[in-house]
Protein backbone atom coordinates (compact mmCIF):
# COMPACT_ATOMS: atom_id res chain seq x y z
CA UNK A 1 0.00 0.00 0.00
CA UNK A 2 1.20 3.56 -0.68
CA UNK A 3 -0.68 6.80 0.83
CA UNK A 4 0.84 9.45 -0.59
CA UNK A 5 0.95 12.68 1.99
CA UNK A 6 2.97 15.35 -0.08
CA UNK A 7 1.28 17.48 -2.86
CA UNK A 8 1.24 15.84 -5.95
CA UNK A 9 3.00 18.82 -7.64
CA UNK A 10 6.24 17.90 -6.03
CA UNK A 11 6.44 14.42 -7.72
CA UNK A 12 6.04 13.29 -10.99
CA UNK A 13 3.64 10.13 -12.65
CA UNK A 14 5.38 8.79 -14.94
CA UNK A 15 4.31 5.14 -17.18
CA UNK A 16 6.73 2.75 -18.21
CA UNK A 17 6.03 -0.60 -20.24
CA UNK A 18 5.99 -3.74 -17.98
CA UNK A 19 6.90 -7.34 -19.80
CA UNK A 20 4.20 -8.41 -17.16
CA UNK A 21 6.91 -9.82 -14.44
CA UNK A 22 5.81 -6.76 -12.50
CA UNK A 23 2.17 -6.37 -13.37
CA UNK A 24 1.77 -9.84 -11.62
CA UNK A 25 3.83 -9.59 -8.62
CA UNK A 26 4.24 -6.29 -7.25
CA UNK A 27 2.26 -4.17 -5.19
CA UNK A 28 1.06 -0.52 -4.43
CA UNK A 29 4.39 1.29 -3.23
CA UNK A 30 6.81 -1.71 -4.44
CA UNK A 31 10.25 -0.26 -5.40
CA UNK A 32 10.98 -1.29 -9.24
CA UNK A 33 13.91 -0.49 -11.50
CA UNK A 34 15.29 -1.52 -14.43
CA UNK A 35 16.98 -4.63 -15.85
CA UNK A 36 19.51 -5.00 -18.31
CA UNK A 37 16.96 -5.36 -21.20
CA UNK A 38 15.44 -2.31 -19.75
CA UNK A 39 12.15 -3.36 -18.56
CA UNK A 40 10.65 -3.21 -14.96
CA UNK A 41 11.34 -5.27 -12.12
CA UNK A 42 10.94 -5.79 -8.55
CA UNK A 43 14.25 -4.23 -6.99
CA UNK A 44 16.33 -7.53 -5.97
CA UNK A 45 19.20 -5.29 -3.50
CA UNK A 46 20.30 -1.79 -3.08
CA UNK A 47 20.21 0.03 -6.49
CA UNK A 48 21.15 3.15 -6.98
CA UNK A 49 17.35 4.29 -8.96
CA UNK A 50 14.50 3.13 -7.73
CA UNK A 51 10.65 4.11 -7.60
CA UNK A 52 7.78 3.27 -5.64
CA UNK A 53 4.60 1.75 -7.87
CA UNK A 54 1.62 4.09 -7.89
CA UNK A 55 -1.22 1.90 -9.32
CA UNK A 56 -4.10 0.37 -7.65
CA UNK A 57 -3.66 -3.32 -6.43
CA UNK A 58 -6.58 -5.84 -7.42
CA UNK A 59 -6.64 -6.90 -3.88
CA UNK A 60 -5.77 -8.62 -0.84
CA UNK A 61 -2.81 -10.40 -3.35
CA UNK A 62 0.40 -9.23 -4.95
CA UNK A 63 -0.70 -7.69 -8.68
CA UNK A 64 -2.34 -4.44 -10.24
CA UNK A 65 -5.72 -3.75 -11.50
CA UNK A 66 -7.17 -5.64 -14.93
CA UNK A 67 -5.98 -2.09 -17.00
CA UNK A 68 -3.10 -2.00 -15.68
CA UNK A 69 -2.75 -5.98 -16.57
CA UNK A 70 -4.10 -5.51 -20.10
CA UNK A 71 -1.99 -1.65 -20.84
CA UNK A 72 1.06 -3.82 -19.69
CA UNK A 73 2.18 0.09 -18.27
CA UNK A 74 3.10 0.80 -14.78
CA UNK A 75 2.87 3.99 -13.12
CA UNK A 76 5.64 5.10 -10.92
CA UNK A 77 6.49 8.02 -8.88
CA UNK A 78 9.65 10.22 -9.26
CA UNK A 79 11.13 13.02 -7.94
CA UNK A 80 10.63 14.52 -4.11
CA UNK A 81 7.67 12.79 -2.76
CA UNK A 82 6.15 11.99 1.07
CA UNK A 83 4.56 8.95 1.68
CA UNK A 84 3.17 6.04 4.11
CA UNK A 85 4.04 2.71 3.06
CA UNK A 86 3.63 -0.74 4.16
CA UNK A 87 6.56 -2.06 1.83
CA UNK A 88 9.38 -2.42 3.88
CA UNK A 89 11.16 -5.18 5.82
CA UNK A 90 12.86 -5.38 9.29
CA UNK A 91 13.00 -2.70 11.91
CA UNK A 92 12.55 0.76 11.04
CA UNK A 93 13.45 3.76 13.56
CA UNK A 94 12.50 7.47 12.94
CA UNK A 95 15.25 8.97 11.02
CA UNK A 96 16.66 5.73 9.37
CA UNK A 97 18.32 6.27 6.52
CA UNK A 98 15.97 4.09 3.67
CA UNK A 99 17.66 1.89 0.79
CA UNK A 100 16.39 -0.55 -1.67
CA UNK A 101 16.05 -4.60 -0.50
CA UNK A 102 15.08 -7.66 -2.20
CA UNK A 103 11.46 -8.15 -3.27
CA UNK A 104 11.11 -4.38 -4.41
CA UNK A 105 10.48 -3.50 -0.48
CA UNK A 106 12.59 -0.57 1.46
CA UNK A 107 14.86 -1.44 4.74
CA UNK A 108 16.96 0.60 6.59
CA UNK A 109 20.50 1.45 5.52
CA UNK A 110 22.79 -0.62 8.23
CA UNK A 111 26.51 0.36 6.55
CA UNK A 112 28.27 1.75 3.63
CA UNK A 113 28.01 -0.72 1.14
CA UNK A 114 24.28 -0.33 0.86
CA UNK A 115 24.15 2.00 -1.61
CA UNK A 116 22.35 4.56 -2.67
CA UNK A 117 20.11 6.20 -0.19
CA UNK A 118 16.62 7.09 -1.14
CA UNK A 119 14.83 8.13 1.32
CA UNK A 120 14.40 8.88 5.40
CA UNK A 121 11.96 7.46 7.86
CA UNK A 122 10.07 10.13 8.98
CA UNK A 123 7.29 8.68 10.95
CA UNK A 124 7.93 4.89 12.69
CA UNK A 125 5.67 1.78 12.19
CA UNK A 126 2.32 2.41 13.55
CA UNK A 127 -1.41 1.04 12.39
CA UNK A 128 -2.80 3.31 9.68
CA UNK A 129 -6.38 2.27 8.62
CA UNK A 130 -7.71 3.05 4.77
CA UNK A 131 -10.79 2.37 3.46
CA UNK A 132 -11.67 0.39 6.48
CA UNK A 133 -8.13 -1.92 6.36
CA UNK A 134 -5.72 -1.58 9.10
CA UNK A 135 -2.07 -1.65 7.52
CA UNK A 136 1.37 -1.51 9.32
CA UNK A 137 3.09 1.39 7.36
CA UNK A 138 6.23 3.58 7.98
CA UNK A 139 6.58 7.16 6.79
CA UNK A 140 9.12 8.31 4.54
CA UNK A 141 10.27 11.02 2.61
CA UNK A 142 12.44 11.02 -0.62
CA UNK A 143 16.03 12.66 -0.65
C-alpha cells in the first residue's frame, strides 16, 4: 500500500512498459527499476534508482488492476515525494536512513556498502487504517 501525503505537484507520474513480471507480482508502493533489457522489475538489492509503484492493487494479493494488466504500463512516482508505506522489511526507527532490498520493499540502511540512499523514515511503524483496512506502514520522505 502507498498513501501518498505530499502534494502531488512535487512528484512526478510517470508510465513505463511492464513485460508483465511486474504487473503480476508487485504491489502498491513496491520499489521497481530496471533490468539490463530495460524493462521493470521488482528491486532484488540496493540500487542506486529506484521508484515506488503508484497503481491500484486488485486486492488482498500481490498484482495491479485488470488495465493495468491488459496496458502492460506501470505507473511510478519520481522526484521529491512523502509517503506512508507498508513495503518495507525489518525494523525501522524514525530517522533511518531508507535503501532498496530484495522483493522491491525498502529497509533501513545498516553500513556503507548499501548504496544509494533514497529516502528517510520520517514517521515509525504504527497502524494506519484506509478504506476500512488496518495496515502496518512507515513514513518516509524522498532525498
Amino acid at each position: 500500500m502507498l498513501q501518498l501525503l505530499s502534494d502531488l505537484i512535487l512528484a512526478d507520474r510517470v508510465d513505463f512498459e511492464d513485460d508483465g513480471s511486474t504487473s503480476v507480482s508487485g504491489y502498491q508502493g513496491s520499489w521497481v527499476t530496471f533490468d539490463s533489457n530495460h524493462q521493470l522489475q521488482l528491486t532484488d538489492a540496493s540500487k542506486t534508482h529506484a521508484w515506488p509503484v503508484w497503481n491500484e492493487q486488485s486486492g488482498a494479493g500481490p498484482g495491479y488492476a485488470p488495465d493495468v494488466v491488459e496496458s502492460k504500463k506501470i505507473s511510478v512516482l519520481t522526484g521529491h515525494h512523502r509517503a506512508n508505506t507498508d513495503q518495507y522489511g525489518g525494523t525501522i526507527s524514525l530517522d533511518d536512513r531508507l535503501v532498496t532490498a530484495s522483493t522491491g520493499i525498502l529497509r533501513a540502511s545498516g553500513n556503507a556498502g548499501d548504496g544509494k540512499v533514497i529516502a528517510v523514515c520520517t514517521r515509525a511503524a504504527r497502524s494506519v487504517t484506509i478504506k476500512g483496512t488496518a495496515y502496518t506502514m512507515i513514513e518516509y520522505e524522498t532525498v
